[in-house]
PDB file of N, CA and C in Angstrom:
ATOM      1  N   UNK A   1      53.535  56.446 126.310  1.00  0.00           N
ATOM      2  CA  UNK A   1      52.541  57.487 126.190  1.00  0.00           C
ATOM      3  C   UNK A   1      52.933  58.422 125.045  1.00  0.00           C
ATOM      4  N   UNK A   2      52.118  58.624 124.444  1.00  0.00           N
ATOM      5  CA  UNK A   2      52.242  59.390 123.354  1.00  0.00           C
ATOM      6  C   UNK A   2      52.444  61.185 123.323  1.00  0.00           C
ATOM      7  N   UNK A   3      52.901  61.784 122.434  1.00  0.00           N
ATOM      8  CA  UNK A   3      52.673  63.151 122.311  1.00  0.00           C
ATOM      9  C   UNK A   3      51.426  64.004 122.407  1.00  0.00           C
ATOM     10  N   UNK A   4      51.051  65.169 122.703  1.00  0.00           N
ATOM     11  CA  UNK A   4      49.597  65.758 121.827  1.00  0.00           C
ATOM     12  C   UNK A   4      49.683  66.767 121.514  1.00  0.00           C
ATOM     13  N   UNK A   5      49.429  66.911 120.370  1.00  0.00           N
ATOM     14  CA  UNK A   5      49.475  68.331 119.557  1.00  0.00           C
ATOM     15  C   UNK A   5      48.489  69.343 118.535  1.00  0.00           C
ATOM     16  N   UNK A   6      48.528  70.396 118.487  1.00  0.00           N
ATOM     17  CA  UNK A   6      47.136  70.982 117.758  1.00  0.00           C
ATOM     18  C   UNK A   6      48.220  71.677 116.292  1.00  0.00           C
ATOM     19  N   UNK A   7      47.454  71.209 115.408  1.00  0.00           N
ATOM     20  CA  UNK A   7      47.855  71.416 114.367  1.00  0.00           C
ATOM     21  C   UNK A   7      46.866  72.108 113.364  1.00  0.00           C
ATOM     22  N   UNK A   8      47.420  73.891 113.658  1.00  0.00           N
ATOM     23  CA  UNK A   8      46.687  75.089 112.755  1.00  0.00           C
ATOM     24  C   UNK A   8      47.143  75.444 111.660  1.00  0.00           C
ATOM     25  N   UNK A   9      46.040  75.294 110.658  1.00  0.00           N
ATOM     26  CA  UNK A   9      46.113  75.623 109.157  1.00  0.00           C
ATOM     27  C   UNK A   9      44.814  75.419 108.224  1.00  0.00           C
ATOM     28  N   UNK A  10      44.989  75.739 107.374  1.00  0.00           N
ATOM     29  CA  UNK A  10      43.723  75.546 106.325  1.00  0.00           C
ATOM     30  C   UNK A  10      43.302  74.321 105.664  1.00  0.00           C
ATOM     31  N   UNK A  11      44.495  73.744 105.700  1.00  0.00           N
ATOM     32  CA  UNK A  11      44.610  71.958 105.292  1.00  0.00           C
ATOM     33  C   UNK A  11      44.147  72.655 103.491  1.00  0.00           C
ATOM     34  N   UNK A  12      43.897  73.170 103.199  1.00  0.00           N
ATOM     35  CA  UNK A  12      43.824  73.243 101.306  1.00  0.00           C
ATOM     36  C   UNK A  12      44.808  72.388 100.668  1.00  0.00           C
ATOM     37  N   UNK A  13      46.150  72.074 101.014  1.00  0.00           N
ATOM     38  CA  UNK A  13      46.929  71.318 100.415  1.00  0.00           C
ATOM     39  C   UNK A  13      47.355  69.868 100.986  1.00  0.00           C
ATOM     40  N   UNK A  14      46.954  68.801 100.436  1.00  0.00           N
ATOM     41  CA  UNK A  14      47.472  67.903 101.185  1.00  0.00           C
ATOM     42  C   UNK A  14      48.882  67.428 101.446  1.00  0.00           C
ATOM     43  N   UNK A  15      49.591  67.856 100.276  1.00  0.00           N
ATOM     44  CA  UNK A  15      50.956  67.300 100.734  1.00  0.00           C
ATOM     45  C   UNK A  15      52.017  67.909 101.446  1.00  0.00           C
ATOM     46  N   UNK A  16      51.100  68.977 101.953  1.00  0.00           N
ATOM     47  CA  UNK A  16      51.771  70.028 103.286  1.00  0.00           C
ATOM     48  C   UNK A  16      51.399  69.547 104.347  1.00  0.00           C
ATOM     49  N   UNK A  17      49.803  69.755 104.236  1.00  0.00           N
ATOM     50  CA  UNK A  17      49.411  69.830 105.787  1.00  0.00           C
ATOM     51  C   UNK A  17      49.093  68.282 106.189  1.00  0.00           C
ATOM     52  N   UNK A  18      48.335  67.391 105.196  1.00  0.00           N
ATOM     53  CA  UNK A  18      48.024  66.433 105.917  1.00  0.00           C
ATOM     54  C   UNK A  18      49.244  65.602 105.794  1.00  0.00           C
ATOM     55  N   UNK A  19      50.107  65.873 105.236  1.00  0.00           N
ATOM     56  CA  UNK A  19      51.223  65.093 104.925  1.00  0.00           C
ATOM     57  C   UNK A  19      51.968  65.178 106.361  1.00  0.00           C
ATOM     58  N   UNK A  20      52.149  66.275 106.636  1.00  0.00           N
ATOM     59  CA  UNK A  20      52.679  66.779 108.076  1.00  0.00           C
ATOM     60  C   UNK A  20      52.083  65.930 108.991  1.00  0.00           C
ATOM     61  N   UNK A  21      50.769  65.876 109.573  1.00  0.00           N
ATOM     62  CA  UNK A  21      50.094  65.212 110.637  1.00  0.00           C
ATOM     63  C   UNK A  21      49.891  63.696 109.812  1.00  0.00           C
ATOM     64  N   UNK A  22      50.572  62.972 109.313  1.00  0.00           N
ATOM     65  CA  UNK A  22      50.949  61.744 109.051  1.00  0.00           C
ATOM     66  C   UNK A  22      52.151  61.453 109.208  1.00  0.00           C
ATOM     67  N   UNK A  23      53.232  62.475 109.362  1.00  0.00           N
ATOM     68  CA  UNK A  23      54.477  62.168 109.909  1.00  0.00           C
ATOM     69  C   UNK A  23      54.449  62.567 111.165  1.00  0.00           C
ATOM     70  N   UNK A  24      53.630  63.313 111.771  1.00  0.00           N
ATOM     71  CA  UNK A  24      53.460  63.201 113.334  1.00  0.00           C
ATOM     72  C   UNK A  24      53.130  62.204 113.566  1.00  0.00           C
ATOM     73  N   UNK A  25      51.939  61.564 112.773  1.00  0.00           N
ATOM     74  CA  UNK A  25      51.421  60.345 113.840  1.00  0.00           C
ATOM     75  C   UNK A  25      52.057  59.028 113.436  1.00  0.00           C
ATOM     76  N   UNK A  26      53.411  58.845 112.819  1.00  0.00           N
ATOM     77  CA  UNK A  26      54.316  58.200 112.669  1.00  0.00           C
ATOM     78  C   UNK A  26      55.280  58.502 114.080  1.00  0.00           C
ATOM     79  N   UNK A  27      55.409  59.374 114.362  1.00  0.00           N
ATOM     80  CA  UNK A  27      56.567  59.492 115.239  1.00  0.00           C
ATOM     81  C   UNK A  27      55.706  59.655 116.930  1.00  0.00           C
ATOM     82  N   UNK A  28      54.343  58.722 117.001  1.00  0.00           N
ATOM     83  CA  UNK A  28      53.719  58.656 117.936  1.00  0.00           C
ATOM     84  C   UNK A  28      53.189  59.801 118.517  1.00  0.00           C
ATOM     85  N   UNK A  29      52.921  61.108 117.957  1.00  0.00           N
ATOM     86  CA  UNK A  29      52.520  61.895 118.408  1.00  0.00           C
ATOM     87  C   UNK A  29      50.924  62.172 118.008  1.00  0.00           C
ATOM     88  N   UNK A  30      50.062  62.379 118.587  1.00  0.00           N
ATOM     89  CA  UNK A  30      48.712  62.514 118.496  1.00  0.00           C
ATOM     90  C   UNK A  30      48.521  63.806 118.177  1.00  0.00           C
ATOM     91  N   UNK A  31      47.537  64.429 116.605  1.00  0.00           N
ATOM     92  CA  UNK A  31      47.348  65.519 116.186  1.00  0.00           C
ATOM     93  C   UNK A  31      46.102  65.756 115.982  1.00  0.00           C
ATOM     94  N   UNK A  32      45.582  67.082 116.900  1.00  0.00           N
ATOM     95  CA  UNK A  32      44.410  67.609 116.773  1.00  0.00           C
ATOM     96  C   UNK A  32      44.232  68.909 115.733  1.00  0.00           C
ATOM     97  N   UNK A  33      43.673  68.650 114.905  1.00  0.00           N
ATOM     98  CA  UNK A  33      43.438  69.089 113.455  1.00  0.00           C
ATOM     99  C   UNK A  33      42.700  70.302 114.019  1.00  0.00           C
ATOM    100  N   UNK A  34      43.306  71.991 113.773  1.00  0.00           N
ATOM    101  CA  UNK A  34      42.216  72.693 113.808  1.00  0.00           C
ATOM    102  C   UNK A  34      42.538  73.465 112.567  1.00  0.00           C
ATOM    103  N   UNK A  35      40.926  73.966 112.189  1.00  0.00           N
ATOM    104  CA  UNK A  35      40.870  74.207 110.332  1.00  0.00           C
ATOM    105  C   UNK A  35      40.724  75.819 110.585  1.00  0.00           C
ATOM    106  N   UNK A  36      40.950  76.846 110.133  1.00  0.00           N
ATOM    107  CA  UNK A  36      40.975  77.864 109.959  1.00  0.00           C
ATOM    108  C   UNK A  36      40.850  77.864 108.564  1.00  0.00           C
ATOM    109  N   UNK A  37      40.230  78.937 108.258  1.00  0.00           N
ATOM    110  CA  UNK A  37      39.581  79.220 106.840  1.00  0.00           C
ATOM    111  C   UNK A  37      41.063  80.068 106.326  1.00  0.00           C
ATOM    112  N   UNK A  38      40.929  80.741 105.001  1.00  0.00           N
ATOM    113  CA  UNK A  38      42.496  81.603 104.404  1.00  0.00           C
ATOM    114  C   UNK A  38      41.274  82.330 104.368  1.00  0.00           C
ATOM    115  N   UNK A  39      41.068  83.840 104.155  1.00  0.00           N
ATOM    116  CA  UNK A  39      41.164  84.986 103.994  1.00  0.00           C
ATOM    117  C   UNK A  39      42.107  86.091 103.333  1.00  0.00           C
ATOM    118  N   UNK A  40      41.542  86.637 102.267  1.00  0.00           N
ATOM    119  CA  UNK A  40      42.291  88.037 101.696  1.00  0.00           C
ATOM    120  C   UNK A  40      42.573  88.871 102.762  1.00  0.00           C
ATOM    121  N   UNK A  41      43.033  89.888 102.833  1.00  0.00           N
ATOM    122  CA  UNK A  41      43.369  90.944 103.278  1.00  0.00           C
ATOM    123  C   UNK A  41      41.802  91.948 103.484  1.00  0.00           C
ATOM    124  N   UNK A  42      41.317  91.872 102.801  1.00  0.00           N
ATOM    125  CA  UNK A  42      39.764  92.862 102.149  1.00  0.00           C
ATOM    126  C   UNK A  42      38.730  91.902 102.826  1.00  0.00           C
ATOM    127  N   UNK A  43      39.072  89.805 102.723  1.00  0.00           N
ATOM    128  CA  UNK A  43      37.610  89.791 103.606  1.00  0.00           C
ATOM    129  C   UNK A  43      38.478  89.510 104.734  1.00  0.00           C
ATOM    130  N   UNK A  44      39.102  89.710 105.477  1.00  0.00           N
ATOM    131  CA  UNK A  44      39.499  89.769 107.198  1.00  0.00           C
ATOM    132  C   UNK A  44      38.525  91.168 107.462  1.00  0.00           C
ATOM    133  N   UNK A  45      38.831  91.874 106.946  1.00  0.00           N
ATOM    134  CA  UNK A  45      37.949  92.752 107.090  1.00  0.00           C
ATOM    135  C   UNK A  45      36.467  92.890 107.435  1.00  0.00           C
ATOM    136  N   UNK A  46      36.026  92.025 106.202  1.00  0.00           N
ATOM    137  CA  UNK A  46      34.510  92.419 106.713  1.00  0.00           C
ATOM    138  C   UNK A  46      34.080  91.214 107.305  1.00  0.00           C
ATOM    139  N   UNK A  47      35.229  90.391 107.753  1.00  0.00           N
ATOM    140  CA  UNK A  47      35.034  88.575 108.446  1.00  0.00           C
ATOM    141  C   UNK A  47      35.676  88.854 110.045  1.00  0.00           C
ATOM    142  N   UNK A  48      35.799  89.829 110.207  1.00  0.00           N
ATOM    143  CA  UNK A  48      36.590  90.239 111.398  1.00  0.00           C
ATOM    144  C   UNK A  48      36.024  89.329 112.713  1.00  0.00           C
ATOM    145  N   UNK A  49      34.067  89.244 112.788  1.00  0.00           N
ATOM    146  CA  UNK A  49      33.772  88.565 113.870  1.00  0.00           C
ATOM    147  C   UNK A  49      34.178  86.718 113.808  1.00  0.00           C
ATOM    148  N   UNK A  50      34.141  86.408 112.438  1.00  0.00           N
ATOM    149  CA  UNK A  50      33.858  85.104 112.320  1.00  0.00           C
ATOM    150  C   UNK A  50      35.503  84.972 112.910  1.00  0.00           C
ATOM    151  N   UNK A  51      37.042  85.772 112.702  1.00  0.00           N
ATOM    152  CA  UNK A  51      37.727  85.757 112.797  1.00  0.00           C
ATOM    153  C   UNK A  51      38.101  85.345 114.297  1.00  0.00           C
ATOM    154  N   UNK A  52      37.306  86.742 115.163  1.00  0.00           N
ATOM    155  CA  UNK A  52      37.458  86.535 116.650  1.00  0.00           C
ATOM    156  C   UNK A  52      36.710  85.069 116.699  1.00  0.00           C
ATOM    157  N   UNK A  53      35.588  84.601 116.482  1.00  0.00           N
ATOM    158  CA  UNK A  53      35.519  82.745 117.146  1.00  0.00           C
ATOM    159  C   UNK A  53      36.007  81.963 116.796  1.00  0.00           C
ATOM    160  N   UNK A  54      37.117  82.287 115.984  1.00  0.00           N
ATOM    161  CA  UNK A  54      38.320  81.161 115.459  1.00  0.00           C
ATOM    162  C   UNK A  54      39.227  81.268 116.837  1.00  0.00           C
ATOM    163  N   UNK A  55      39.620  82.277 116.818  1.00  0.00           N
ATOM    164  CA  UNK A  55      40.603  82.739 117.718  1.00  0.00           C
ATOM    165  C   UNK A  55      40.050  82.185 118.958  1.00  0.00           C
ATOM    166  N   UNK A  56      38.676  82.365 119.310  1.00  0.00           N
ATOM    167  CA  UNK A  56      38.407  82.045 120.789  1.00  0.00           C
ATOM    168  C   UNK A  56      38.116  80.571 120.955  1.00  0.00           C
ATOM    169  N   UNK A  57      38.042  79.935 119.373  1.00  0.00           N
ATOM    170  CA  UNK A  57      38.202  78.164 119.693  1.00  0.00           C
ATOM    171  C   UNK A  57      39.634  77.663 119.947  1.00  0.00           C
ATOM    172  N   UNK A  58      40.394  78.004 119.255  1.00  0.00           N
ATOM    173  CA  UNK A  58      41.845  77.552 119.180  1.00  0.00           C
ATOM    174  C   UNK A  58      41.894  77.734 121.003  1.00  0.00           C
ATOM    175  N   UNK A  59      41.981  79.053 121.811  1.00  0.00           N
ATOM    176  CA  UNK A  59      41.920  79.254 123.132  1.00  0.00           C
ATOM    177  C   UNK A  59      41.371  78.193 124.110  1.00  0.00           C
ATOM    178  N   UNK A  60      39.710  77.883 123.659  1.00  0.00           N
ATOM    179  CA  UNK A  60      39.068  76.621 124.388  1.00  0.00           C
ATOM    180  C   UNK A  60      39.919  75.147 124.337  1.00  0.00           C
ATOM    181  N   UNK A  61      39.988  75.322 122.569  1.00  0.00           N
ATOM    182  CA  UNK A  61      40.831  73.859 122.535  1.00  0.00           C
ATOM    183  C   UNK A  61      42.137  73.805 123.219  1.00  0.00           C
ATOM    184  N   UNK A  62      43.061  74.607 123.520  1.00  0.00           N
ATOM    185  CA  UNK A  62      44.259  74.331 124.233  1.00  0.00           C
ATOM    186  C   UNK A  62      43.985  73.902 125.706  1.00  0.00           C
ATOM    187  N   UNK A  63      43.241  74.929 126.051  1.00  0.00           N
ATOM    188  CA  UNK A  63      42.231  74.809 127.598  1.00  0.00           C
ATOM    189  C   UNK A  63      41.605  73.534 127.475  1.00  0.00           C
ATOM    190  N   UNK A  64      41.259  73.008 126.755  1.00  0.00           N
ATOM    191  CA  UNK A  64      40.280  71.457 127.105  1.00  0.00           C
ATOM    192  C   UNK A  64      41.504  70.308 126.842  1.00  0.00           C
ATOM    193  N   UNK A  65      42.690  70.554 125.808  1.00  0.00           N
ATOM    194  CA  UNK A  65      43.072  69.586 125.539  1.00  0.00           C
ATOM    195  C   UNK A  65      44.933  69.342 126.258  1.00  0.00           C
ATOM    196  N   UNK A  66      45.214  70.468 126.771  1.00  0.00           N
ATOM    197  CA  UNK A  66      46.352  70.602 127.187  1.00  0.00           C
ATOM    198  C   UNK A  66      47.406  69.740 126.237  1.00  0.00           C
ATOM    199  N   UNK A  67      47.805  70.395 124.664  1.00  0.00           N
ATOM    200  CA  UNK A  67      48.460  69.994 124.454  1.00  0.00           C
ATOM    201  C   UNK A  67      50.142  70.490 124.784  1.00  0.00           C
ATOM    202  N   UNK A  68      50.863  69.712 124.540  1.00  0.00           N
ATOM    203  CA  UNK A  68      52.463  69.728 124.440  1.00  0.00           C
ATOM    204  C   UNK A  68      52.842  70.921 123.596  1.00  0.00           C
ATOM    205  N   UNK A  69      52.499  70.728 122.526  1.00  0.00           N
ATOM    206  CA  UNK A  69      53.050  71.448 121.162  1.00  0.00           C
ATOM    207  C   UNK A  69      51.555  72.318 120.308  1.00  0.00           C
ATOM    208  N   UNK A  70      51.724  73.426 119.756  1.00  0.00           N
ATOM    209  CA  UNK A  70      51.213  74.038 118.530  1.00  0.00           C
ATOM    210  C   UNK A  70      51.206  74.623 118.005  1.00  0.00           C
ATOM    211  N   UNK A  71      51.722  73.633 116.238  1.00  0.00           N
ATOM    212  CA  UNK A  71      52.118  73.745 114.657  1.00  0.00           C
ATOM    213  C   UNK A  71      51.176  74.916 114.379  1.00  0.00           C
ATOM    214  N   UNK A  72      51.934  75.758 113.878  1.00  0.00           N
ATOM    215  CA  UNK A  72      50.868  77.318 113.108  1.00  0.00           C
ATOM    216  C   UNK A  72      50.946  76.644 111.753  1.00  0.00           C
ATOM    217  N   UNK A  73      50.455  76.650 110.901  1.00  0.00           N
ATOM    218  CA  UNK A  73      51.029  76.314 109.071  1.00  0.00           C
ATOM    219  C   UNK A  73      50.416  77.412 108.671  1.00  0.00           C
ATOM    220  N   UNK A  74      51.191  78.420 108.481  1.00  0.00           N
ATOM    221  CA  UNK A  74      50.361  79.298 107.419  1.00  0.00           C
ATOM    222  C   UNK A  74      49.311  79.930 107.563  1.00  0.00           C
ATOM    223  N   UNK A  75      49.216  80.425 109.363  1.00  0.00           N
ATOM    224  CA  UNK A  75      47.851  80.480 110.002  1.00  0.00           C
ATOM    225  C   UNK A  75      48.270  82.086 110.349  1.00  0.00           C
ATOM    226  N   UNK A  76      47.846  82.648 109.288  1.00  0.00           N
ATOM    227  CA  UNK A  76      47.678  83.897 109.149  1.00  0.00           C
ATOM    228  C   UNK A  76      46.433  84.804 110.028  1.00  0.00           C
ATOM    229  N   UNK A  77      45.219  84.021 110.136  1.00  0.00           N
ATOM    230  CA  UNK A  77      44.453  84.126 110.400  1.00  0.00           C
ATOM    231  C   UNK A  77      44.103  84.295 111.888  1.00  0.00           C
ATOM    232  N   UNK A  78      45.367  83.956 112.910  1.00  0.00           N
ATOM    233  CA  UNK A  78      45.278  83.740 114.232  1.00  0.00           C
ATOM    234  C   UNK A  78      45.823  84.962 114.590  1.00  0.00           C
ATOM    235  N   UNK A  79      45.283  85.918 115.463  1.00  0.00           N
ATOM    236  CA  UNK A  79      45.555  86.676 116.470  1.00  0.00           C
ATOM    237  C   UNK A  79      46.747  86.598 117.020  1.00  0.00           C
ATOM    238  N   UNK A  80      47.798  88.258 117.486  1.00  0.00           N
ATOM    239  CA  UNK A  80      49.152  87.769 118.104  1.00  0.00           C
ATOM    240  C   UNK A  80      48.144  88.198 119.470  1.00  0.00           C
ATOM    241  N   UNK A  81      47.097  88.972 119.759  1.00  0.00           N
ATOM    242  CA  UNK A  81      46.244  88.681 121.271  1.00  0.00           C
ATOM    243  C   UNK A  81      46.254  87.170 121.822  1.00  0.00           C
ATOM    244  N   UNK A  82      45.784  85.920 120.732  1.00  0.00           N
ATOM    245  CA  UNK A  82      45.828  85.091 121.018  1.00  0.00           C
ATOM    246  C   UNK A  82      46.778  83.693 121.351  1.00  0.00           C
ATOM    247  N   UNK A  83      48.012  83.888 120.649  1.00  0.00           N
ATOM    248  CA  UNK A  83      48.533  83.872 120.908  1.00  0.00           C
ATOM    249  C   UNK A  83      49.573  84.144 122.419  1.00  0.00           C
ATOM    250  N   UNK A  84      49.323  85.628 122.760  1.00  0.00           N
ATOM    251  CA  UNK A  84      49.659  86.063 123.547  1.00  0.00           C
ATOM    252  C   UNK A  84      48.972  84.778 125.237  1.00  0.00           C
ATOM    253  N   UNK A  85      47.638  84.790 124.909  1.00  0.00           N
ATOM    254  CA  UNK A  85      46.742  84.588 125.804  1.00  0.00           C
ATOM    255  C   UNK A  85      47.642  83.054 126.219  1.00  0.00           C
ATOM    256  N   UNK A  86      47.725  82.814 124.915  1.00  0.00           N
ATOM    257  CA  UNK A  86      48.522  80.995 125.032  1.00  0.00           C
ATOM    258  C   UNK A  86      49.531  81.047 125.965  1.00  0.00           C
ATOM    259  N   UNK A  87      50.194  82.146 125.524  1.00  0.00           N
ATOM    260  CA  UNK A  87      51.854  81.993 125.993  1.00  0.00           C
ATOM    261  C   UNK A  87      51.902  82.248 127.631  1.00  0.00           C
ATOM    262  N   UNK A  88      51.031  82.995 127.654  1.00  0.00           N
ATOM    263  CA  UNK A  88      50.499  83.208 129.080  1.00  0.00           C
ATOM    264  C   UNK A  88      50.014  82.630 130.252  1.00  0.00           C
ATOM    265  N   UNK A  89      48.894  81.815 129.352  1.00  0.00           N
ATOM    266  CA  UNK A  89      48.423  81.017 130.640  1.00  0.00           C
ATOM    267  C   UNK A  89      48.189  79.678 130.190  1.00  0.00           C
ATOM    268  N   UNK A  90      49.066  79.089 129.657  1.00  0.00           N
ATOM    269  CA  UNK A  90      49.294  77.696 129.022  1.00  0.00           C
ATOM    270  C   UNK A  90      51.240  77.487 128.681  1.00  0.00           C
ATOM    271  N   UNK A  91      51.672  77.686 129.878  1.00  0.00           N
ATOM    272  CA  UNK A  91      53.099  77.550 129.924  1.00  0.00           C
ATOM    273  C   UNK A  91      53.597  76.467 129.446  1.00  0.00           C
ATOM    274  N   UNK A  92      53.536  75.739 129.608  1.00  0.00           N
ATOM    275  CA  UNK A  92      53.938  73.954 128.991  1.00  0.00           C
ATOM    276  C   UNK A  92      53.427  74.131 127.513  1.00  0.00           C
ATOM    277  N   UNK A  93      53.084  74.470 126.912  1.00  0.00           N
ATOM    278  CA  UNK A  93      52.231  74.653 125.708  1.00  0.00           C
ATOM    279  C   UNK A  93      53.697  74.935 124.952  1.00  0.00           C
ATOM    280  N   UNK A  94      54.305  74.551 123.656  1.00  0.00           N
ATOM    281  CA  UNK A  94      55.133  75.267 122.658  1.00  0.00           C
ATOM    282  C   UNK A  94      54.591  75.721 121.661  1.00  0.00           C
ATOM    283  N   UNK A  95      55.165  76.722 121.312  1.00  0.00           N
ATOM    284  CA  UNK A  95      54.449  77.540 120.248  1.00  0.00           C
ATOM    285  C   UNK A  95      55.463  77.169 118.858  1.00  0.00           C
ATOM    286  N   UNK A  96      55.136  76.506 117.934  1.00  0.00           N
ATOM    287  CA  UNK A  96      55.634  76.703 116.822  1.00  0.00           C
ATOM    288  C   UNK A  96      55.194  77.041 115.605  1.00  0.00           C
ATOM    289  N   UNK A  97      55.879  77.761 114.616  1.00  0.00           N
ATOM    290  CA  UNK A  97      55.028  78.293 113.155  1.00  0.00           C
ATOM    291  C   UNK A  97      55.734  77.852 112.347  1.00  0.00           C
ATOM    292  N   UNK A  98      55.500  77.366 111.038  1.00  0.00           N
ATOM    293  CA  UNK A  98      55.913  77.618 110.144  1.00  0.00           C
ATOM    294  C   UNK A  98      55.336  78.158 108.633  1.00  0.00           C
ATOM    295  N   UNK A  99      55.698  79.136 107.984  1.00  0.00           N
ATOM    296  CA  UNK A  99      54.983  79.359 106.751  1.00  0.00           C
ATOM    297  C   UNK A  99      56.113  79.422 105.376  1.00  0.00           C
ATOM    298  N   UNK A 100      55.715  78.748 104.620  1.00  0.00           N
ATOM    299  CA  UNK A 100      56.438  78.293 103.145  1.00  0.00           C
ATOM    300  C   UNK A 100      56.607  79.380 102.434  1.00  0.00           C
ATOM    301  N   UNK A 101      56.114  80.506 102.715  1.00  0.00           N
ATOM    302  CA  UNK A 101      56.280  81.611 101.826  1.00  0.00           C
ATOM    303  C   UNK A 101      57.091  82.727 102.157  1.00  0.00           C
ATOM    304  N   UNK A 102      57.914  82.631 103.558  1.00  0.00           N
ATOM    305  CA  UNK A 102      58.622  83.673 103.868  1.00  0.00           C
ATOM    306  C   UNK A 102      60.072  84.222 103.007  1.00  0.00           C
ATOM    307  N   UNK A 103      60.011  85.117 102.954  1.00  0.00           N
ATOM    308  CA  UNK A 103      60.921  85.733 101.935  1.00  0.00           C
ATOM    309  C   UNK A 103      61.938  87.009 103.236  1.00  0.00           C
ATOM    310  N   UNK A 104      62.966  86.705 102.604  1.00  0.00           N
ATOM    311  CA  UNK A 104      64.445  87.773 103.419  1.00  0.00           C
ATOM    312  C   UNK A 104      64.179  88.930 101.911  1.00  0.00           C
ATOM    313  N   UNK A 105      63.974  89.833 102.807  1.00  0.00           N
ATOM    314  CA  UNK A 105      64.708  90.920 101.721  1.00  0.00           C
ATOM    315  C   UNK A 105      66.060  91.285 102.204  1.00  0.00           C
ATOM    316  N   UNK A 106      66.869  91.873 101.510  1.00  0.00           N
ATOM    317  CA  UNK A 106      68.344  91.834 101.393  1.00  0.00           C
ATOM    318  C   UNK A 106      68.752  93.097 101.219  1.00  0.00           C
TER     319      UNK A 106
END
């Protein structure tokens, strides 16, 4: 039996993101692709609602699909409410992120 996993990001680059969910589904794990748009800083703003029904699909999809695992890539765009909601009432659920651009200041 295989893995299942939701895999959040913008997909704009392929040799990040889809490259990623081709080495998942090498290592038998099944990846459910969810697309979140990127946003500036200025349109989160005036995208704020379209923002909340991102947030409240990612929620349905964990709820319908009970996955194992879910990959953040760069998913700026997701709510720590929602998040929260995950961690909460989807215990078996792992939360992982990663983003390519993090920087240590020193």
């Amino acid at each position: 039996m295989s893995k299942k996993g939701i895999r959040v990001g913008n997909f704009n680059w392929y040799f990040y993101e889809e490259a990623l969910a081709e080495g998942f589904a090498k290592l038998d794990v099944e990846i459910i692709k969810f697309k979140v748009p990127s946003y500036s800083i200025k349109q989160k703003i005036f995208k704020i609602k379209q923002l909340i029904v991102y947030n409240e699909r990612l929620i349905k999809l964990v709820e319908e699909t009970s996955p194992e695992f879910i990959f953040f890539y760069r998913s700026n765009e997701i709510a720590s409410s929602t998040l929260k909601i995950i961690k909460k009432n989807y215990k078996g659920t792992k939360i992982i992120f990663f983003h390519n651009d993090y920087i240590i200041n020193k």
